[in-house]
C-alpha atoms as a PDB file:
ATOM      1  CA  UNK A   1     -38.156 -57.036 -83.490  1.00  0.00           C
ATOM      2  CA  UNK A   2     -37.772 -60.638 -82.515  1.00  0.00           C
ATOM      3  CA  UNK A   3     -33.975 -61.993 -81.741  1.00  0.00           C
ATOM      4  CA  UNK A   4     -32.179 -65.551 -81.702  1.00  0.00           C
ATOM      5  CA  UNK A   5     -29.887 -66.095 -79.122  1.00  0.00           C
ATOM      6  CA  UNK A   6     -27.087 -68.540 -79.900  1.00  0.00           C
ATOM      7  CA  UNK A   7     -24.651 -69.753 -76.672  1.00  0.00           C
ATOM      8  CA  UNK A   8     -21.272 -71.562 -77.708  1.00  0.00           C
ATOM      9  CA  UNK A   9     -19.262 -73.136 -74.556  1.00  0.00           C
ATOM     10  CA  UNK A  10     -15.413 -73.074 -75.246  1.00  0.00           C
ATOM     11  CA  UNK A  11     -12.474 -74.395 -73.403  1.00  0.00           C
ATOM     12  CA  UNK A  12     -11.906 -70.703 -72.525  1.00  0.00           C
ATOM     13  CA  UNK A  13     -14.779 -68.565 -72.824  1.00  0.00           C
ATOM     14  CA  UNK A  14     -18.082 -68.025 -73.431  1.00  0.00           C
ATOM     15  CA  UNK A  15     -19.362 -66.710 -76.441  1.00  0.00           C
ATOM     16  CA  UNK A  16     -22.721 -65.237 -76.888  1.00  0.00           C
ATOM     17  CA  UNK A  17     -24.642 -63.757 -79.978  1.00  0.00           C
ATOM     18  CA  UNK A  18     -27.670 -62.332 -80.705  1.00  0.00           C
ATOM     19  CA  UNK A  19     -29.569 -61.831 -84.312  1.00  0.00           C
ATOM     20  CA  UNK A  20     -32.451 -61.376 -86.130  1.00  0.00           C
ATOM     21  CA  UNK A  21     -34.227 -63.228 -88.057  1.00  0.00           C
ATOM     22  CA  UNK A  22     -32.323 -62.597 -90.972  1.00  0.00           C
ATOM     23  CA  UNK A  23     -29.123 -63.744 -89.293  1.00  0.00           C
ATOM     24  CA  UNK A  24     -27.331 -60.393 -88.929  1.00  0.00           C
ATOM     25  CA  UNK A  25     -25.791 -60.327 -85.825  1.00  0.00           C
ATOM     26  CA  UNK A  26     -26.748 -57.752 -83.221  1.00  0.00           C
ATOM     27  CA  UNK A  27     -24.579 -58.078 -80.403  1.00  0.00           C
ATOM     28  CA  UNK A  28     -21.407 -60.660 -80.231  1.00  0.00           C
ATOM     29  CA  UNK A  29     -20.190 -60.834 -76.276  1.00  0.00           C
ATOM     30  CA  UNK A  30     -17.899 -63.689 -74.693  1.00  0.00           C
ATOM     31  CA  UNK A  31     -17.278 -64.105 -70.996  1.00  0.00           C
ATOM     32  CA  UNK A  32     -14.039 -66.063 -69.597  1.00  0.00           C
ATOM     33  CA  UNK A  33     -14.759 -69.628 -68.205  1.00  0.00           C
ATOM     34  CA  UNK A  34     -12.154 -71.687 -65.874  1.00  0.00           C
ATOM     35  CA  UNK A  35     -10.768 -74.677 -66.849  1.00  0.00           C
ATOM     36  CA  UNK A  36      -9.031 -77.039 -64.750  1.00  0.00           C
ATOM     37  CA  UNK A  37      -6.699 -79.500 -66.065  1.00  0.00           C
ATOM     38  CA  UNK A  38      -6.041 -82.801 -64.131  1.00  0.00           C
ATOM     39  CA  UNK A  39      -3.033 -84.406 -63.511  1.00  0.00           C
ATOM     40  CA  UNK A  40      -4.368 -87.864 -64.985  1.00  0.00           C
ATOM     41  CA  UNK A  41      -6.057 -86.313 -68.475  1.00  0.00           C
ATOM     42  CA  UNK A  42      -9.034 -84.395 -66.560  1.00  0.00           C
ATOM     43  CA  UNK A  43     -10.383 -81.073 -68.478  1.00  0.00           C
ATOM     44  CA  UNK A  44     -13.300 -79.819 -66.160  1.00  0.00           C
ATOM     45  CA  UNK A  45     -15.231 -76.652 -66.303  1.00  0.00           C
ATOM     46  CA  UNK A  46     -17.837 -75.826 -63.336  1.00  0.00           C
ATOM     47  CA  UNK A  47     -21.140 -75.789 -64.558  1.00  0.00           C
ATOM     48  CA  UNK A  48     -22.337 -72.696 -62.769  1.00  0.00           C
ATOM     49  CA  UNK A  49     -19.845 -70.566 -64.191  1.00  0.00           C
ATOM     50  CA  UNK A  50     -21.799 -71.296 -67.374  1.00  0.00           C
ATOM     51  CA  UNK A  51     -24.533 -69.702 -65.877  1.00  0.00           C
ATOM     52  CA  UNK A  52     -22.553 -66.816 -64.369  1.00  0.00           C
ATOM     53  CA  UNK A  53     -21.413 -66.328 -67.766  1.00  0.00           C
ATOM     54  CA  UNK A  54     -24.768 -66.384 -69.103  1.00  0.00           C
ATOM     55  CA  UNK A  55     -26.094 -63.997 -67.283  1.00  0.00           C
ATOM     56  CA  UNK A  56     -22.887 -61.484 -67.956  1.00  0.00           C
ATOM     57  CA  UNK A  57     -23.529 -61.759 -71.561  1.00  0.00           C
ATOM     58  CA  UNK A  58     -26.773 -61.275 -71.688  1.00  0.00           C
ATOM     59  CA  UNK A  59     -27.051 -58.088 -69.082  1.00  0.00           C
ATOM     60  CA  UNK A  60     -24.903 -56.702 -71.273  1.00  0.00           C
ATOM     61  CA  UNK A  61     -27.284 -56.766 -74.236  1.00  0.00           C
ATOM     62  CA  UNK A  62     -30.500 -55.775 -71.352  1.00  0.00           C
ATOM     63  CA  UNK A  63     -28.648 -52.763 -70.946  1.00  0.00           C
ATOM     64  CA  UNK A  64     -28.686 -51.883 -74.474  1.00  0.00           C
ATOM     65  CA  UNK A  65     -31.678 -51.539 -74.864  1.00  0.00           C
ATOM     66  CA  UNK A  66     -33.287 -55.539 -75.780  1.00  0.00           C
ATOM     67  CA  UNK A  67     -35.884 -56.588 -74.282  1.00  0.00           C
ATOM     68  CA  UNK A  68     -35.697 -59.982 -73.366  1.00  0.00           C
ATOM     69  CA  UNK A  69     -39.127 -60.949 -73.955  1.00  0.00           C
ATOM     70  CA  UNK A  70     -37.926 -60.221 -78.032  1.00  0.00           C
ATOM     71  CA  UNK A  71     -35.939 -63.528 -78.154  1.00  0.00           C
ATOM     72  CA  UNK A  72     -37.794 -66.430 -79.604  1.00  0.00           C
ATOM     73  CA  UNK A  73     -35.304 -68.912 -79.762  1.00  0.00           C
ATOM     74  CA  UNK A  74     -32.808 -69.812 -77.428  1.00  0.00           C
ATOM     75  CA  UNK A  75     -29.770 -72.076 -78.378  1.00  0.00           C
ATOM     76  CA  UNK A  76     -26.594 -73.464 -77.247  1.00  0.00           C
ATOM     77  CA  UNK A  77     -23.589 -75.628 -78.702  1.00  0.00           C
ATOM     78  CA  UNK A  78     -20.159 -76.600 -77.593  1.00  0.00           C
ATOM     79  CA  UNK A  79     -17.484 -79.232 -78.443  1.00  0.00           C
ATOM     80  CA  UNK A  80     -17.338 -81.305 -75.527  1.00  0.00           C
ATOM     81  CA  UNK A  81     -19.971 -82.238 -72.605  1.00  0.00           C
ATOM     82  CA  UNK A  82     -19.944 -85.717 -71.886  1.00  0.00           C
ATOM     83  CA  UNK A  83     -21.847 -85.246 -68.103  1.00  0.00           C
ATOM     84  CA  UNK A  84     -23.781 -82.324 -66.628  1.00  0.00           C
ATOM     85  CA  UNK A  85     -24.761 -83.576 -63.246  1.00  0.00           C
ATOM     86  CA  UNK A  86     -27.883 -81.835 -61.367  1.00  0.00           C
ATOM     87  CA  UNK A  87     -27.817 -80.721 -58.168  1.00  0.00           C
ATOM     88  CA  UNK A  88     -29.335 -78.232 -55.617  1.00  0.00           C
ATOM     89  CA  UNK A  89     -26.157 -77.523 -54.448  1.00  0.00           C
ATOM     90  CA  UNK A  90     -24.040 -75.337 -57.414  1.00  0.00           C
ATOM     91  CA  UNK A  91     -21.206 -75.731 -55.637  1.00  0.00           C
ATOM     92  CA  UNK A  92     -20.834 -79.232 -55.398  1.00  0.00           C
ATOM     93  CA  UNK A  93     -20.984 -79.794 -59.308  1.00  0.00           C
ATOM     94  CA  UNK A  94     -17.895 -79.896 -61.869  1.00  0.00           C
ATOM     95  CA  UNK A  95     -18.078 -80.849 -65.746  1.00  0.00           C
ATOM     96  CA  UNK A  96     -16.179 -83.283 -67.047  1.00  0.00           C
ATOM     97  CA  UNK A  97     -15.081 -83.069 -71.249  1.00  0.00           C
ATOM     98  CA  UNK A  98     -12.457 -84.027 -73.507  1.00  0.00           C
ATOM     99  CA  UNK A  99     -11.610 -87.594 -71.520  1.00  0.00           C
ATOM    100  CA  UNK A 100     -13.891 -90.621 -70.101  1.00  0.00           C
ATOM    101  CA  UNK A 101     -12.347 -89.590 -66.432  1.00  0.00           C
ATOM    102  CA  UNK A 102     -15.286 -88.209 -65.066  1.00  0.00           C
ATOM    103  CA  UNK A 103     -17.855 -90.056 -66.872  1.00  0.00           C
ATOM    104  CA  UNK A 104     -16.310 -93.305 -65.053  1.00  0.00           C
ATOM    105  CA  UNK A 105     -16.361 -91.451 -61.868  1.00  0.00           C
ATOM    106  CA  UNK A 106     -20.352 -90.800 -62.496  1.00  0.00           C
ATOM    107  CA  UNK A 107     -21.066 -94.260 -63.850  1.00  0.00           C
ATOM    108  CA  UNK A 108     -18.549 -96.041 -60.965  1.00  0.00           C
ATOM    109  CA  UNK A 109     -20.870 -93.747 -57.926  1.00  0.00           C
ATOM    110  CA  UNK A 110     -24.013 -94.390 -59.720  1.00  0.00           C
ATOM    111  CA  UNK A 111     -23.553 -98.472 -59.475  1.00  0.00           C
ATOM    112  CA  UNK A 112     -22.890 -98.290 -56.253  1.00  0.00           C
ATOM    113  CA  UNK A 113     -25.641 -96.428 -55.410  1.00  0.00           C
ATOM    114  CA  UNK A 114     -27.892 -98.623 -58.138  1.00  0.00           C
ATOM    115  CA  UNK A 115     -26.326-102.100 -58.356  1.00  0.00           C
ATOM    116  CA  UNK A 116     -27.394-103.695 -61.075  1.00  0.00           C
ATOM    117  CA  UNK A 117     -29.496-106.279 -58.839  1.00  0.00           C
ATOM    118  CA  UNK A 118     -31.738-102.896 -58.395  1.00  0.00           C
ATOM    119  CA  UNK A 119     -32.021-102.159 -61.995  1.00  0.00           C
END
């Protein structure tokens, strides 16, 4: 049997289902994400605990019994990213959604890195 595995990314969890083809759903599994609120309007979310989540939801559905080479497609949705930097460090990394705040942070760091002399 082939599967489609659909990722949604809330303010407060993860939620994860998996279906067939005909869109019956297998398998519906959430994991709990942290979000920090700022004291100037910030609503962050680490981007690695996406991952972490990720990976919860879907050993849960290894262990029933799916093999993961069944899944064809692979997609994901939420409400709100506005910035997902990359990095090799996982730690140093935080998501920015629902305000401008850190999306003027990135754009502010990358000008002074890049002036616009360089571009």
């Amino acid at each position: 049997m082939e599967y489609i595995a659909v990722f949604a990314i809330g303010t407060s969890s993860m939620k994860g289902v998996l279906m067939n083809q005909q869109a019956e759903m297998l398998h519906t599994d959430s994991a709990l994400l942290d979000t920090h609120f700022g004291p100037s309007g910030q609503v962050e979310q680490h981007p690695y605990d996406w991952w972490k989540g990720l990976k919860e939801i879907t050993s849960k559905w290894w262990k029933s019994g799916v093999d993961p080479k069944q899944i064809v497609m692979i997609t994901c949705t939420g409400q709100m990213e506005n910035v997902i930097p990359i990095s090799k460090d996982p730690e140093c990394l935080s998501l920015s959604f629902y305000c401008l705040t850190f999306l003027v942070y990135c754009a502010t760091k990358i000008h002074t890195l890049f002036p616009m002399e360089l571009l």
